[in-house]
C-alpha atoms as a PDB file:
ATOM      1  CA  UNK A   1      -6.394 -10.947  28.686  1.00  0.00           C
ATOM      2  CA  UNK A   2      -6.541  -9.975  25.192  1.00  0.00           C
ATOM      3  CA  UNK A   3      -6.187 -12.189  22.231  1.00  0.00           C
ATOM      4  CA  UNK A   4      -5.972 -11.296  18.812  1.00  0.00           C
ATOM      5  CA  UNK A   5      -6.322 -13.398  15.672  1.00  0.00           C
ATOM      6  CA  UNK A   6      -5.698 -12.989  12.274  1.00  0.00           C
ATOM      7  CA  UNK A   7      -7.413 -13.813   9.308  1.00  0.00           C
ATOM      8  CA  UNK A   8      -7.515 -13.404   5.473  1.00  0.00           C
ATOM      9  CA  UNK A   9      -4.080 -14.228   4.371  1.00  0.00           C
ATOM     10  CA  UNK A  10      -3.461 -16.303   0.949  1.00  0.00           C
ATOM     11  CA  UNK A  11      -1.992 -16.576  -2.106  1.00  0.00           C
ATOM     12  CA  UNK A  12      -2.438 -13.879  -4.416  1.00  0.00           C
ATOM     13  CA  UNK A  13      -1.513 -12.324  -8.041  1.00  0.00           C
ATOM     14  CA  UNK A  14       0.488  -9.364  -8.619  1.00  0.00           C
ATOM     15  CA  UNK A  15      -1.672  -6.597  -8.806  1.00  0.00           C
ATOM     16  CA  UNK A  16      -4.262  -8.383  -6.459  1.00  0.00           C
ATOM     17  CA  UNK A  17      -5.999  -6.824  -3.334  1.00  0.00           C
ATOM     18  CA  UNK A  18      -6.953  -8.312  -0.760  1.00  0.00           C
ATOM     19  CA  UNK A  19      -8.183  -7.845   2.892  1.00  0.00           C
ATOM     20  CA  UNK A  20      -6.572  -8.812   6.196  1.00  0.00           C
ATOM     21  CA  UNK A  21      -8.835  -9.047   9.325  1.00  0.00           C
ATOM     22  CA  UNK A  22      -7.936  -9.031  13.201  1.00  0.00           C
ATOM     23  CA  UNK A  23     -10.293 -10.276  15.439  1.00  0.00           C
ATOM     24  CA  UNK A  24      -9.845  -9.345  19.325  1.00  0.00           C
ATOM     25  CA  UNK A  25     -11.390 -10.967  22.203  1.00  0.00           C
ATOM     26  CA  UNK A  26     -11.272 -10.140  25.721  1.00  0.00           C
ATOM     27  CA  UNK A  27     -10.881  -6.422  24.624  1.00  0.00           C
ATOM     28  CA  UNK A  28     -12.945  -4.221  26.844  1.00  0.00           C
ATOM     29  CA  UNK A  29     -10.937  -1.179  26.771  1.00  0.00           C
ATOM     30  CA  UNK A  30     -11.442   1.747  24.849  1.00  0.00           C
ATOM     31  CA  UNK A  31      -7.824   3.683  24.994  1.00  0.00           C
ATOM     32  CA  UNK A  32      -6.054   1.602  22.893  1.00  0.00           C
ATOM     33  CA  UNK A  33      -4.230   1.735  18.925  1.00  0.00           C
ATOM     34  CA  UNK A  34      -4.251  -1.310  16.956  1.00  0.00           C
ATOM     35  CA  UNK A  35      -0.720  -1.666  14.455  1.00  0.00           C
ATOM     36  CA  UNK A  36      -0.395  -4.300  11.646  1.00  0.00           C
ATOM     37  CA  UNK A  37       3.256  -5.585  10.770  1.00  0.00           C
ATOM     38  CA  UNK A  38       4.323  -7.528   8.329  1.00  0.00           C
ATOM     39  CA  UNK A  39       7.819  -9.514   8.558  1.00  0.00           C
ATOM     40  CA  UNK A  40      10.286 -11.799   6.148  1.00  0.00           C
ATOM     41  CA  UNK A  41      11.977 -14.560   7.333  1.00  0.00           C
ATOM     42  CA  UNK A  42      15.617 -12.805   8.280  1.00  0.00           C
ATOM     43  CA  UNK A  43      14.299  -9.556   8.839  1.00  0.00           C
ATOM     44  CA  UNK A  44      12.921  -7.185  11.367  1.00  0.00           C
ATOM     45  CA  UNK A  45       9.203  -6.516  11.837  1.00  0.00           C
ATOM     46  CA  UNK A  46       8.309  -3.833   9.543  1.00  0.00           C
ATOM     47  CA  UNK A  47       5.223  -1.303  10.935  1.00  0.00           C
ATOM     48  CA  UNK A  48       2.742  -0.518   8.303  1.00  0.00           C
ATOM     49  CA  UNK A  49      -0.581   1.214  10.021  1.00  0.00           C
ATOM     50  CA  UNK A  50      -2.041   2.335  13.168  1.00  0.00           C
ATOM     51  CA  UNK A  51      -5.360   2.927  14.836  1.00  0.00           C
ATOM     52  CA  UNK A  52      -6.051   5.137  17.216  1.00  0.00           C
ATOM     53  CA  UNK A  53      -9.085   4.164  19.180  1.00  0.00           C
ATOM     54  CA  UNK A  54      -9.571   7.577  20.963  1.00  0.00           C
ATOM     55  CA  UNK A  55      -9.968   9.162  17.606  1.00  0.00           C
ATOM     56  CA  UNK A  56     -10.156   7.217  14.749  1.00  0.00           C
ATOM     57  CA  UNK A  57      -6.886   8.205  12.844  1.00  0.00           C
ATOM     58  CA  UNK A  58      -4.658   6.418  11.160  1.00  0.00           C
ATOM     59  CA  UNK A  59      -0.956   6.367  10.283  1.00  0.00           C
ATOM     60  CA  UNK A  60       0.941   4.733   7.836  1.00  0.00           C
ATOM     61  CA  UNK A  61       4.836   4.415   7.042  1.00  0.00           C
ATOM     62  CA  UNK A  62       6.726   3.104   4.562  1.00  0.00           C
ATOM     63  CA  UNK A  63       5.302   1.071   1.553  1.00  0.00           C
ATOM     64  CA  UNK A  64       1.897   1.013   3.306  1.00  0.00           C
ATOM     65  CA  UNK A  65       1.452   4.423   2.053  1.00  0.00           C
ATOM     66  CA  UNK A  66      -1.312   5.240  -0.443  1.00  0.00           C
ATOM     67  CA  UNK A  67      -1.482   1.116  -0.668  1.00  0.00           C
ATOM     68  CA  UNK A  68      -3.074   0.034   2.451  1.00  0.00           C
ATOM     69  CA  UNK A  69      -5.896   1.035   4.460  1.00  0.00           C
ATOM     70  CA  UNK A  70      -6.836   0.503   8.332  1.00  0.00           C
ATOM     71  CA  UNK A  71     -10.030   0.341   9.690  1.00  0.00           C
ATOM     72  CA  UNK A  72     -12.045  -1.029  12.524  1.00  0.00           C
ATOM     73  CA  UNK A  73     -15.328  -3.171  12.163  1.00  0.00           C
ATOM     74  CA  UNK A  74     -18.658  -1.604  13.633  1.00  0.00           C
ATOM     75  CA  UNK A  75     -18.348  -3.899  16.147  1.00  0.00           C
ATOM     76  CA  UNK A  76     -14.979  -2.690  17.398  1.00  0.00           C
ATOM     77  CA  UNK A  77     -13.565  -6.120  17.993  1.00  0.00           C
ATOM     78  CA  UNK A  78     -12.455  -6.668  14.518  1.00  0.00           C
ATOM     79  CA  UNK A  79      -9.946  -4.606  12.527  1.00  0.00           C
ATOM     80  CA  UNK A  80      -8.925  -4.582   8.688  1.00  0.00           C
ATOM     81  CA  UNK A  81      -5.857  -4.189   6.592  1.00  0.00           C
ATOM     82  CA  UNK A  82      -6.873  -3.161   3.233  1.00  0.00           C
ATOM     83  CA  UNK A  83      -4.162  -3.993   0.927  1.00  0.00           C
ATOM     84  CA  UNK A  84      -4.226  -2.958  -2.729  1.00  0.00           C
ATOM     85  CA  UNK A  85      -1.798  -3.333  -5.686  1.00  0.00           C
ATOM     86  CA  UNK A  86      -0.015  -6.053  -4.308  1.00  0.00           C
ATOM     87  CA  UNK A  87       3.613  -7.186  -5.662  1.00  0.00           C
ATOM     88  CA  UNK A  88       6.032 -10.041  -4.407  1.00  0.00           C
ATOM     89  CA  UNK A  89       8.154  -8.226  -1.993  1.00  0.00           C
ATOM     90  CA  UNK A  90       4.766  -7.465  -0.189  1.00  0.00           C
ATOM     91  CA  UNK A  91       4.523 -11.723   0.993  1.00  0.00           C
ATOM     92  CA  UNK A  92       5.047 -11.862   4.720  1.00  0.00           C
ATOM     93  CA  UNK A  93       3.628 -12.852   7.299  1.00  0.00           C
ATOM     94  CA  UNK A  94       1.176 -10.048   8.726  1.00  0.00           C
ATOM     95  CA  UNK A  95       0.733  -9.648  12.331  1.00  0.00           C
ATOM     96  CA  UNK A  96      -1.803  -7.238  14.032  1.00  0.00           C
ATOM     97  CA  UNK A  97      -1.070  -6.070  17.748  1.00  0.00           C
ATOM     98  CA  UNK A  98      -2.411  -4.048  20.168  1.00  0.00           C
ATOM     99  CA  UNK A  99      -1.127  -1.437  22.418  1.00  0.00           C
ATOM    100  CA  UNK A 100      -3.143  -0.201  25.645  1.00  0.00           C
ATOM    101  CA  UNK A 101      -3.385   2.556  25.728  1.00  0.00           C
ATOM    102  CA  UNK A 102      -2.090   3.684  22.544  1.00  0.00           C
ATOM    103  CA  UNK A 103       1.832   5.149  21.931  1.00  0.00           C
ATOM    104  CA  UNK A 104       1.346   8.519  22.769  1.00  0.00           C
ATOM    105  CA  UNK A 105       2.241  11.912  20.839  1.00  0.00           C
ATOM    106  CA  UNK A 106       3.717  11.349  18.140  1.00  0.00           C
ATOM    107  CA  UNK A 107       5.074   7.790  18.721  1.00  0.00           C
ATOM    108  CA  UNK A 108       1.778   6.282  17.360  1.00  0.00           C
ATOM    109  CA  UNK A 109       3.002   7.890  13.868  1.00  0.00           C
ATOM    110  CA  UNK A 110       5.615   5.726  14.032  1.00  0.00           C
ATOM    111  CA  UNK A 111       4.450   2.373  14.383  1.00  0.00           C
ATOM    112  CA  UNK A 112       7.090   1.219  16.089  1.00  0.00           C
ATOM    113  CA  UNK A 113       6.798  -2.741  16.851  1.00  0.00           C
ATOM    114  CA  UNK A 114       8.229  -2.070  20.646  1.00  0.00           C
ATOM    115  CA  UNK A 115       5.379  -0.268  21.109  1.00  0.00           C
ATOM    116  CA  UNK A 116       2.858  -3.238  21.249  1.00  0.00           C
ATOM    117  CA  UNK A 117       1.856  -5.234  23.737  1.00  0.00           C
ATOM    118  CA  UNK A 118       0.038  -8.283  22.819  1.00  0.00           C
ATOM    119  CA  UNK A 119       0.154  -9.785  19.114  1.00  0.00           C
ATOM    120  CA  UNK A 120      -1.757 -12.031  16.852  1.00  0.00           C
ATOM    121  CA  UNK A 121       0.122 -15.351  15.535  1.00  0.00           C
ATOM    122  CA  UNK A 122       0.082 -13.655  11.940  1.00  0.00           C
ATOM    123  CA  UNK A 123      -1.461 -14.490   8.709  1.00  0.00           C
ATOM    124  CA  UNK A 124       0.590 -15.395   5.659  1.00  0.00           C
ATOM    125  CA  UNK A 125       0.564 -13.218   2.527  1.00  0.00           C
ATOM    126  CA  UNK A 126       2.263 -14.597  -0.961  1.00  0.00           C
ATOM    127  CA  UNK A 127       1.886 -12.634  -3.804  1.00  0.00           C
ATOM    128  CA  UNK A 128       3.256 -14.783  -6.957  1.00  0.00           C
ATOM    129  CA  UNK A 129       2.304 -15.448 -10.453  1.00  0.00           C
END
């Protein structure tokens, strides 16, 4: 079974960056695509970035774009959300999740929530003054 936590959340300034890890265990698989979400109280989960395990890409939608990065640690079992100019409608609460094996085609592109399997308990971000 795999279990993923997150890590890294805070409070935060406008303008701020900061760095969101996910920490699997119990991952021995290598065909799978890692998504974070983020999600406000009263509203759906939102995708913001995928990994692709096979072959390292990455997709983004929405306001993740040119913003936040994805990545995976060089031990494989721990993945980043690289989040940079940071404004109040970006506080959530940020989940990572993992799909094995990853959406396929084009589907990964989308980072569609349904398409995950397991997720973390999520992290919360608050960006305030």
């Amino acid at each position: 079974q795999v279990y993923l936590v997150e890590s890294g959340g805070g409070l935060v300034q406008p303008g701020d960056s900061l760095r969101l890890s996910c920490t699997a265990s119990g991952l021995i698989s290598d065909d799978y695509a890692i998504g974070w979400f983020r999600q406000v109280p009263g509203k759906e989960r939102e995708g913001l970035a995928a990994f692709d395990s096979n072959d390292g890409r990455s997709w983004y939608v929405g306001s993740a774009k040119g913003r936040f990065t994805i990545s995976r640690g060089t031990t494989k079992k721990t993945f980043f959300l690289q989040m940079a100019s940071l404004w109040p409608e970006d506080s959530a609460i940020y989940y990572c999740a993992i799909s094995i094996p990853p959406p396929r085609g084009l589907a990964i592109a989308t980072v569609f929530p349904g398409d995950y399997d397991i997720w973390g308990q999520g992290t919360q971000v608050t960006v305030s003054s």
